[in-house]
Protein backbone atom coordinates (compact mmCIF):
# COMPACT_ATOMS: atom_id res chain seq x y z
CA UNK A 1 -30.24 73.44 -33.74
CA UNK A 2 -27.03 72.45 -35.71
CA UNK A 3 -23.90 71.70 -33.33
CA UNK A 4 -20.41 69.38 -34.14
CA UNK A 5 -19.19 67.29 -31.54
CA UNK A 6 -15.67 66.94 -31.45
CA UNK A 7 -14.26 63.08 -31.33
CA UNK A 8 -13.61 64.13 -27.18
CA UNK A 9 -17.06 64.89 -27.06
CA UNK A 10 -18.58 61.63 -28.53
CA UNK A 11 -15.69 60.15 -26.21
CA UNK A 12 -17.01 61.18 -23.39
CA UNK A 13 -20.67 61.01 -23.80
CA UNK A 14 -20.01 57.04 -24.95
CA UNK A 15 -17.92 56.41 -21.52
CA UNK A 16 -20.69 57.92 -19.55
CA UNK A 17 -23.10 55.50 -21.70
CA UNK A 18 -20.95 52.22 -20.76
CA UNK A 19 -19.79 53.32 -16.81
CA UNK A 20 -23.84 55.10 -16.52
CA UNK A 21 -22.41 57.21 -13.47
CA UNK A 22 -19.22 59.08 -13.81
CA UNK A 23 -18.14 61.77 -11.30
CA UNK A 24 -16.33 65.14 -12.62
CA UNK A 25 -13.12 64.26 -11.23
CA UNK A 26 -12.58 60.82 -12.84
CA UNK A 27 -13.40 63.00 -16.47
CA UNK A 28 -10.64 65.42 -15.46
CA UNK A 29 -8.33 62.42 -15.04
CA UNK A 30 -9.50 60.07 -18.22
CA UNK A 31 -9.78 63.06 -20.44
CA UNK A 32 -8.36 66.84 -19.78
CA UNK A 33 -5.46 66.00 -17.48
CA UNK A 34 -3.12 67.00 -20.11
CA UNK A 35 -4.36 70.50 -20.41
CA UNK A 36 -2.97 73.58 -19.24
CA UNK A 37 -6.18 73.88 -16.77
CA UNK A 38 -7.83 70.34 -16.62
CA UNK A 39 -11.05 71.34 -14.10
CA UNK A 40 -12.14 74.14 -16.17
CA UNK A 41 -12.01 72.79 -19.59
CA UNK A 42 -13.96 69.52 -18.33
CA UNK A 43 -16.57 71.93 -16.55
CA UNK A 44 -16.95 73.64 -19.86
CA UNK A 45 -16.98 70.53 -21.87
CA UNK A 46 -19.71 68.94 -19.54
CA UNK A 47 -22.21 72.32 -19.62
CA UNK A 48 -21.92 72.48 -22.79
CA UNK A 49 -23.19 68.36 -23.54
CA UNK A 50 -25.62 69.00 -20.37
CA UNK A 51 -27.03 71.88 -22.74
CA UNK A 52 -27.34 70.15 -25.75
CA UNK A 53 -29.39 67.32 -24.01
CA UNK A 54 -26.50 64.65 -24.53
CA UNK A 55 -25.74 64.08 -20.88
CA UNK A 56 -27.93 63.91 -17.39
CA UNK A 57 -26.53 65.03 -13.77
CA UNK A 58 -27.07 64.73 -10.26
CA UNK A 59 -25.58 67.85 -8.21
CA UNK A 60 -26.50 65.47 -5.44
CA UNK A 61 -22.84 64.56 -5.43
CA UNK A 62 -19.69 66.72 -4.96
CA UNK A 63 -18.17 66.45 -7.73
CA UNK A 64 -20.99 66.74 -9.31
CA UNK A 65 -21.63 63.05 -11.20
CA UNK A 66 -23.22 62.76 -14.92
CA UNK A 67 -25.55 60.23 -16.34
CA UNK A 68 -27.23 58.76 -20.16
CA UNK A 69 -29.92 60.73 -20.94
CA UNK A 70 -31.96 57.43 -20.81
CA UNK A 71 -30.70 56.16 -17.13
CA UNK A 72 -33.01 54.40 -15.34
CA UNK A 73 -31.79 55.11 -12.18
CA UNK A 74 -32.69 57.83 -9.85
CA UNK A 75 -30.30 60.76 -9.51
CA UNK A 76 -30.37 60.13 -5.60
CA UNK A 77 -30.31 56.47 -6.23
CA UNK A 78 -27.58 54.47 -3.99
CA UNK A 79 -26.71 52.60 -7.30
CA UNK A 80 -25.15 55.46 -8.58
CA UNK A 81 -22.60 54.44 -5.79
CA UNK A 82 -22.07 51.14 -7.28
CA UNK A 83 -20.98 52.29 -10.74
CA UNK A 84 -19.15 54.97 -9.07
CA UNK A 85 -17.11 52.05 -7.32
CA UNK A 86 -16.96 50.16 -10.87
CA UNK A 87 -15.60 53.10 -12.14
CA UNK A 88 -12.75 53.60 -8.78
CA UNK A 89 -11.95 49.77 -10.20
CA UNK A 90 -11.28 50.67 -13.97
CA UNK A 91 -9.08 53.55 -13.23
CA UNK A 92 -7.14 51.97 -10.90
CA UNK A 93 -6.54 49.54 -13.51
CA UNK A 94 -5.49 52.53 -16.25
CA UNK A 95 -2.49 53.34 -13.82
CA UNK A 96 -1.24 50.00 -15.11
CA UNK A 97 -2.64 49.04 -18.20
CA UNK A 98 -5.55 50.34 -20.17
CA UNK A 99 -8.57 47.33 -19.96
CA UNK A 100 -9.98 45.84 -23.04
CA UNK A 101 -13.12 44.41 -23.94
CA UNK A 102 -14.96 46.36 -20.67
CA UNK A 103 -18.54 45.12 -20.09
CA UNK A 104 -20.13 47.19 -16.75
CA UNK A 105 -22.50 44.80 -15.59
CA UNK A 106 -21.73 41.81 -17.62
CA UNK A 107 -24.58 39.04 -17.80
CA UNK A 108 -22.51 36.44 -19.29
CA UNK A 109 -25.47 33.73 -19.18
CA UNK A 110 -28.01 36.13 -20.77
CA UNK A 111 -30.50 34.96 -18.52
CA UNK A 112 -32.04 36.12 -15.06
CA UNK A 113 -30.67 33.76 -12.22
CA UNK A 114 -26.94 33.62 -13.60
CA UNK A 115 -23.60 34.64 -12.78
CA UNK A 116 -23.75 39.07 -13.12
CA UNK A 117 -20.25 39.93 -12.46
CA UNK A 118 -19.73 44.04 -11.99
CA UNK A 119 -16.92 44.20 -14.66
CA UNK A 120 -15.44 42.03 -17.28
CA UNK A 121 -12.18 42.94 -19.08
CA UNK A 122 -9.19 41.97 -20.56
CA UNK A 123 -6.76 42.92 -18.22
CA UNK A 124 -2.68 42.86 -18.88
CA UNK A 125 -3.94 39.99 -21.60
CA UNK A 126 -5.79 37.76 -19.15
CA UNK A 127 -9.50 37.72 -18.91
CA UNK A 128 -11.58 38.61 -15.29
CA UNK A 129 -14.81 38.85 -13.72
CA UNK A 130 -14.65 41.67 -11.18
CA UNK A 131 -17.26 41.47 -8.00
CA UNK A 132 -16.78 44.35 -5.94
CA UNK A 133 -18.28 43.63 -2.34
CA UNK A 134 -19.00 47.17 -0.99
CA UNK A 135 -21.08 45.44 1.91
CA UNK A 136 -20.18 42.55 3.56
CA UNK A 137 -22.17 38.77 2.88
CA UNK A 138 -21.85 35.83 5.02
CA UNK A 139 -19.82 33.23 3.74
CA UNK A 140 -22.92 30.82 2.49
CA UNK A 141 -23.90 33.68 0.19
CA UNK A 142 -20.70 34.55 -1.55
CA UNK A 143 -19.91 30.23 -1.76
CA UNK A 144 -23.43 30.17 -3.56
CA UNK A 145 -22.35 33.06 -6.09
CA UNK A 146 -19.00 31.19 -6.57
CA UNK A 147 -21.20 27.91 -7.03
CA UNK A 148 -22.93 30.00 -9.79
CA UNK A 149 -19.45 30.61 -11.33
CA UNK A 150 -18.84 26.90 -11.21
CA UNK A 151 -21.99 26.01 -13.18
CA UNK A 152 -21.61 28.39 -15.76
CA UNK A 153 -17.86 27.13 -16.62
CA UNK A 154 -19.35 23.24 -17.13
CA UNK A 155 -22.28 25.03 -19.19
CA UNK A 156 -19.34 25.14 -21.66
CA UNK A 157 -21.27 28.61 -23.16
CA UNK A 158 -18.42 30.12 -22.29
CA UNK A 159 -16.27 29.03 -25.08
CA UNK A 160 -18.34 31.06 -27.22
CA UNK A 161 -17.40 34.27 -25.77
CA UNK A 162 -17.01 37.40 -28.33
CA UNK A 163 -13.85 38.28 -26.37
CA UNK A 164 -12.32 34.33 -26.79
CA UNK A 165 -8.94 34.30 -28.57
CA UNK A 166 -9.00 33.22 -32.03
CA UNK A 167 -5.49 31.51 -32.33
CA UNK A 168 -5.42 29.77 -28.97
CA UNK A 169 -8.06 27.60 -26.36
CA UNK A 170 -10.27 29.56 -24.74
CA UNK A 171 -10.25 30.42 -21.47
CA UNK A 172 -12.75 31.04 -18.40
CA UNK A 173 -11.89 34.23 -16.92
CA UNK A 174 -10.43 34.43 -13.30
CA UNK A 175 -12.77 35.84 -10.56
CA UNK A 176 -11.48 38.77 -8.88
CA UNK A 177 -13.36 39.65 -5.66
CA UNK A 178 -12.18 43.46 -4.59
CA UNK A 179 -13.09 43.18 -0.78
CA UNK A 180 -12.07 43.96 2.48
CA UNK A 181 -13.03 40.50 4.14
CA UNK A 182 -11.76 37.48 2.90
CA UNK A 183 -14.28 35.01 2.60
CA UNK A 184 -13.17 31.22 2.90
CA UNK A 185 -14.78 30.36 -0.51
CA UNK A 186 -13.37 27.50 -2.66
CA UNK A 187 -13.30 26.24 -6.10
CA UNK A 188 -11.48 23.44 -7.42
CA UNK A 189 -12.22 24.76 -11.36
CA UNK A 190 -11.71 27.93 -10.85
CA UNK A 191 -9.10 30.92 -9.70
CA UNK A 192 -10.37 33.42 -7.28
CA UNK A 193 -8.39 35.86 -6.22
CA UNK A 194 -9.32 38.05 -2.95
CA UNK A 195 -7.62 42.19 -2.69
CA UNK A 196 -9.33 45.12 -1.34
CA UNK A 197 -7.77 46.81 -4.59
CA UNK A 198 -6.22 46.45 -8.14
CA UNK A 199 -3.23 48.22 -6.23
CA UNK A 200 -3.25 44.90 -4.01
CA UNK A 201 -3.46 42.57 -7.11
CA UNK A 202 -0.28 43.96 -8.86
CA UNK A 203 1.42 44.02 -5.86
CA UNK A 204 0.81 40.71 -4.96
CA UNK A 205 1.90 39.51 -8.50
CA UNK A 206 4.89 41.75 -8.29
CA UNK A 207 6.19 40.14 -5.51
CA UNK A 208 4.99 36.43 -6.90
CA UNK A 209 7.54 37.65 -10.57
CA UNK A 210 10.36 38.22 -8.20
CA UNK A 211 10.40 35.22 -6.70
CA UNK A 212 10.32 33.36 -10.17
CA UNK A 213 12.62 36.22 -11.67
CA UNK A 214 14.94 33.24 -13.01
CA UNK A 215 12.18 30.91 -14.63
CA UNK A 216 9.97 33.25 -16.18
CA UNK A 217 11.48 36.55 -16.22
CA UNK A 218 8.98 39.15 -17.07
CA UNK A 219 5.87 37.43 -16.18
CA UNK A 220 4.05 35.67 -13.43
CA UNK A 221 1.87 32.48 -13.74
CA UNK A 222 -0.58 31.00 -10.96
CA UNK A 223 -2.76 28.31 -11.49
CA UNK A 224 -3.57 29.68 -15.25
CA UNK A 225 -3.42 33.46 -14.37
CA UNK A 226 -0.79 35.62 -16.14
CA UNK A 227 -0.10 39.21 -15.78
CA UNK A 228 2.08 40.70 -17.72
CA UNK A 229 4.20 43.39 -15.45
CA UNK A 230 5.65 45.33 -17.87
């Protein structure tokens, strides 16, 4: 059978690939909000790929949530869950600024044992690793994943980075961790930054640019983190 996928199509069917579980609603939003009747054109779109073998779902969900053809997870599996909560991240993030560079599931170290943040981007021009705590650790677990962090940045590996800027020194990404608890974690090499949100983050550095309004007009600067606001 002979079909053409339009470039929305191959859109779609590559952010499913990257985010591996994306609910209905958050396609409606990323991709058909600007037509006349948004639910019913993505609905369309989606039986359509479903059809033609491009896509998986799980009705297990409501909205129902779609999947690679080649997912290795089950479609009751409670990791769909934790991409699902990647995903909640990255959109909140596209209110403010589309990310760049997005790696779900990043394995920096490219081996077993080493740091696995949930997201890395290139956010408003600075560079993160995003855990998202959906349960909550004790405090000697999430120091040992920050000790982790630590080793990787005197590895020095990190230099190397695809992502690195060309013109300028690189950088080690600052670790975002989106929870509800704050944990009394430490690192002297490296910024960690604790919100229950990206809503929280901007905030917080919206409040940090008025305060410096007169130094540094349009941006804010902590300890090697900058965000542009604008």
């Amino acid at each position: 059978m002979s079909f053409r996928l339009s470039q929305r199509d191959k859109d779609i069917i590559g952010f499913i690939n990257q985010f591996r579980a994306v609910d209905r609603d958050s396609l409606v939003e990323l991709f058909f909000k600007q037509l006349k009747s948004p639910v019913n054109a993505c609905n369309s779109v989606m039986v359509r790929l479903y059809r033609l073998g491009l896509i998986e779902r799980t009705q297990q969900y409501s909205p129902t949530v779609y999947l690679p053809v080649d997912a290795k997870i089950k479609k009751n599996s409670q990791k769909i869950l934790h991409f699902l909560s990647i995903l909640e991240i990255y959109k909140q993030m596209c209110t403010y600024s589309t990310p760049k560079h997005v790696i779900v599931e990043d394995k920096p170290t490219g081996r077993k044992g080493g740091i696995e943040p949930d997201l890395f981007c290139i956010f408003k021009g600075s560079p993160f690793w995003i855990e998202i705590q959906r349960n909550q650790y004790s405090e000697q677990k999430m120091q040992a994943k920050i000790n982790l962090y630590e080793e990787f940045f005197f590895s020095d590996e990190w230099q190397a980075s695809h992502w690195q800027p060309e013109d300028r020194p690189a950088l080690f990404p600052s670790i975002i961790l989106i929870t509800p608890v704050r944990y009394a974690v430490n690192s002297e090499h490296i910024r960690i930054i604790q919100v229950a949100s990206i809503h929280e983050l901007m905030e917080k550095y919206k409040n940090s640019a008025k305060q410096e309004r007169q130094v540094r007009p349009r941006l804010s600067s902590s300890n090697g983190i900058k965000i542009n606001l604008t």
